[in-house]
Each structure stands twice: as C-alpha cells, then as structure tokens.
N, C-alpha and C. Protein backbone atom coordinates (compact mmCIF):
# COMPACT_ATOMS: atom_id res chain seq x y z
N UNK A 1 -12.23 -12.13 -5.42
CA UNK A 1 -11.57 -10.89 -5.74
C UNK A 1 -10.59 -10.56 -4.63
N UNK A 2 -8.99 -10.74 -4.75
CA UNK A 2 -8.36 -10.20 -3.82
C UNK A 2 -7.97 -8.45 -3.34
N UNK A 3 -8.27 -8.56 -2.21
CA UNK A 3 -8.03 -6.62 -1.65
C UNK A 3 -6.96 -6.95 -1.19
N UNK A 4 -6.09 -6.29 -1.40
CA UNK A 4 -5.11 -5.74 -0.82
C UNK A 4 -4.74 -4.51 0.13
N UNK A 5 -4.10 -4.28 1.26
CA UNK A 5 -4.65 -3.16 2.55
C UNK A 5 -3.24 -2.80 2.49
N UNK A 6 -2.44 -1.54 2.06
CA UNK A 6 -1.56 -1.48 2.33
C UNK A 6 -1.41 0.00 3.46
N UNK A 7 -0.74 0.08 4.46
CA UNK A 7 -0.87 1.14 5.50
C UNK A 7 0.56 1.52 5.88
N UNK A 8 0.74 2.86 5.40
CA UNK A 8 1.78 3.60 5.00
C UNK A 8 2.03 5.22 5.11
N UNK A 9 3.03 5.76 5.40
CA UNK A 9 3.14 7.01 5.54
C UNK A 9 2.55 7.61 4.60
N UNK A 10 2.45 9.00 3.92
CA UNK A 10 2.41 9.77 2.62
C UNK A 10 3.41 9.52 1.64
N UNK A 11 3.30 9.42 0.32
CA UNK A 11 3.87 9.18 -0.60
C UNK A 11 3.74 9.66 -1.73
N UNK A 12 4.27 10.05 -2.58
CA UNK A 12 4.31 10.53 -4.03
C UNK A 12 3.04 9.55 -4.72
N UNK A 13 2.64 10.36 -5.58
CA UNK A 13 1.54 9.44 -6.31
C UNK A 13 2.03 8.89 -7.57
N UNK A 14 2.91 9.01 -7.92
CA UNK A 14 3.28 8.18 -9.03
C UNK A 14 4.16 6.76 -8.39
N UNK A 15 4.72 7.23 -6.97
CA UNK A 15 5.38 6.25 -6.32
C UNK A 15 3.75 5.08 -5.83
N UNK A 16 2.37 5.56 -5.47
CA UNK A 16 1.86 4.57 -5.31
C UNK A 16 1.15 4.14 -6.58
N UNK A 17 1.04 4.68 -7.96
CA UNK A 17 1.06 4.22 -9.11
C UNK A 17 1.31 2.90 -9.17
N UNK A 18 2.45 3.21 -8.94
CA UNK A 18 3.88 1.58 -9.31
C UNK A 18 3.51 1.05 -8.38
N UNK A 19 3.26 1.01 -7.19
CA UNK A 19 3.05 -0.01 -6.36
C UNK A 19 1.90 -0.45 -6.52
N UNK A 20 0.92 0.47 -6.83
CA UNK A 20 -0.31 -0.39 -7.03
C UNK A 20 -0.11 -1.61 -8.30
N UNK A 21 0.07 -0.83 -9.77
CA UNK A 21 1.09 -2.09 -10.53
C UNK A 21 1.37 -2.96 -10.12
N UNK A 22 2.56 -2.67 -9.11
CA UNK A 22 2.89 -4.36 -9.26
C UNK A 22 2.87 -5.11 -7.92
N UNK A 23 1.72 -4.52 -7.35
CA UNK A 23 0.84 -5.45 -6.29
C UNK A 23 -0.17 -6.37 -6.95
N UNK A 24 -0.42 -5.92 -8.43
CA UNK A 24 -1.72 -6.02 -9.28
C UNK A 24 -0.96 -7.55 -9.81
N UNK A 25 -0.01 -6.82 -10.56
CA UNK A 25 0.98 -8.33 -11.03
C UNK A 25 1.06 -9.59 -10.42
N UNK A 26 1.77 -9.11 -9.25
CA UNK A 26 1.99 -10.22 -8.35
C UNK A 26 0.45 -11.16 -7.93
N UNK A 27 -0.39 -10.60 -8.09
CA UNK A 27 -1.40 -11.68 -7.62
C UNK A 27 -1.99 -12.07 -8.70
N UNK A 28 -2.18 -11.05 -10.02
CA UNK A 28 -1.95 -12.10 -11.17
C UNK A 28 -1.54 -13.34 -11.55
N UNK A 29 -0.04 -12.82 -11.23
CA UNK A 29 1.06 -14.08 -11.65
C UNK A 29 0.25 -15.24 -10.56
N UNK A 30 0.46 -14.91 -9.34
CA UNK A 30 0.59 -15.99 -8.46
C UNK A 30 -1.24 -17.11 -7.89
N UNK A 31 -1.96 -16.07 -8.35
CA UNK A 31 -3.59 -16.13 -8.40
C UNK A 31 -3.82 -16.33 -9.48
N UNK A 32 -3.32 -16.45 -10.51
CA UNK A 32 -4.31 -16.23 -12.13
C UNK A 32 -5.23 -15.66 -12.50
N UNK A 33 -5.46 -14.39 -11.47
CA UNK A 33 -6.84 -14.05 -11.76
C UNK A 33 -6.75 -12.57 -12.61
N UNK A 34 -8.10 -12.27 -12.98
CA UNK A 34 -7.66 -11.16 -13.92
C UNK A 34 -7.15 -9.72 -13.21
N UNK A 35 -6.60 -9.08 -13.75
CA UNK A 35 -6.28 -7.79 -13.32
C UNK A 35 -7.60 -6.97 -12.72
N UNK A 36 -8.57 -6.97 -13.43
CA UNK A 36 -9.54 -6.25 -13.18
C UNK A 36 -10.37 -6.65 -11.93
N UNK A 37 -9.43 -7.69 -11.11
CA UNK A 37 -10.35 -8.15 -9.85
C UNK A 37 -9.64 -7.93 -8.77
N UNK A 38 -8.64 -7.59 -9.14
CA UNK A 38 -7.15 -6.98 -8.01
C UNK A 38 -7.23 -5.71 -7.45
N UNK A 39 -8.02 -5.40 -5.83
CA UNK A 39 -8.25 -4.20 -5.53
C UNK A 39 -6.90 -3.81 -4.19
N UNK A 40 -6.34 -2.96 -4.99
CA UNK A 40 -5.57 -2.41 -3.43
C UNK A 40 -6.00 -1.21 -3.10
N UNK A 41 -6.06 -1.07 -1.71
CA UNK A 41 -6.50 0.10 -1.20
C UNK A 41 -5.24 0.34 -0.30
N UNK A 42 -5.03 1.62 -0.37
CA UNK A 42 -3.86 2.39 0.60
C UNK A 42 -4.38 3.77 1.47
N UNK A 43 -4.00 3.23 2.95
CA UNK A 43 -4.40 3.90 3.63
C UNK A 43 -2.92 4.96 4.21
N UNK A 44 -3.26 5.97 4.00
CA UNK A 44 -1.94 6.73 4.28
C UNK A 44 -2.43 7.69 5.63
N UNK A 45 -1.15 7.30 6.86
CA UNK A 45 -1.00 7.53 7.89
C UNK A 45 -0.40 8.95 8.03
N UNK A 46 -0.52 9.94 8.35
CA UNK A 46 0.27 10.83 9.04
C UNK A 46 1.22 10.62 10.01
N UNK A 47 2.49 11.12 9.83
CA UNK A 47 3.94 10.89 10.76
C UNK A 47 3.54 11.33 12.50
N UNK A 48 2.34 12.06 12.53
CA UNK A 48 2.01 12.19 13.66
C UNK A 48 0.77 11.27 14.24
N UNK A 49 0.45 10.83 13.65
CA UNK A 49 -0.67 9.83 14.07
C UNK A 49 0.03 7.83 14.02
N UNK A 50 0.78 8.01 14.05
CA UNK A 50 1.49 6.21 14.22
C UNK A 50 3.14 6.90 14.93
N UNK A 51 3.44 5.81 15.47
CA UNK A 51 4.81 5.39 16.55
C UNK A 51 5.58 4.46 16.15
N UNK A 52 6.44 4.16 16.43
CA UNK A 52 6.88 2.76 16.30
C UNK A 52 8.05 3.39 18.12
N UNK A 53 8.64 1.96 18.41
CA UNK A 53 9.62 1.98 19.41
C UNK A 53 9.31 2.81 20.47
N UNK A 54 7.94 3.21 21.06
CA UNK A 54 7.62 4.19 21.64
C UNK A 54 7.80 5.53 21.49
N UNK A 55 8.26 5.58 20.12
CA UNK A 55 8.54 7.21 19.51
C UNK A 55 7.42 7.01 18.63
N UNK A 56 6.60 8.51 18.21
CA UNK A 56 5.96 9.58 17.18
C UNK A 56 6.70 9.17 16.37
N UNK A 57 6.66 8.44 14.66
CA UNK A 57 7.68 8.55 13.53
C UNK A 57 8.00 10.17 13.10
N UNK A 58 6.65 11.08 13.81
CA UNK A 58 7.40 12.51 13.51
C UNK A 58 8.35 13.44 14.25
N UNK A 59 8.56 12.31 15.45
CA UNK A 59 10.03 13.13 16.13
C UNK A 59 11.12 11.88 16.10
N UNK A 60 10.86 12.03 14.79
CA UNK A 60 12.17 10.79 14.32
C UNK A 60 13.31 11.49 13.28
C-alpha cells in the first residue's frame, strides 16, 4: 500500500481535493495498484513554524 507524505503550507480544501486525486492517479497509473490502497496524508505547516533561506516564510 503506497503513503504518500506531502508537507505544505495551508491550503484551500478543494485545492488539496485535487491533489489528493491526482497523487492517487499517478501511482495508479505508474504502480497498478488499486485506488483504494493509495494513502496520502498532508501535513500542513504554519508560515510561522518552517523557514527556508534563514527567513520565517511568515516574514516573507
């Protein structure tokens, strides 16, 4: 059964809808396996809790 971990700011929920979709697809297509064994989990970060470049992404 493939998991998928995706780790990401906040997002619209219909925007991770679709991504869950067609994260689901893609390992379909490329795994053959059934849909119903395709787990993604999304972990959503707060702009104040992750950095990048030694900046807060929330004083970006």
């Amino acid at each position: 059964m493939p998991i998928v971990t995706v780790q990401q700011g906040p997002r619209d929920t219909e925007l991770k809808r679709d991504l869950v979709r067609r994260i689901t697809d893609a390992f379909v297509d490329a795994y053959r396996v059934p849909a119903e064994t395709v787990q993604v989990w999304i972990h959503e970060v707060p702009a104040d809790s992750w950095g990048a470049a030694g900046r807060l992404t929330a004083d970006r």
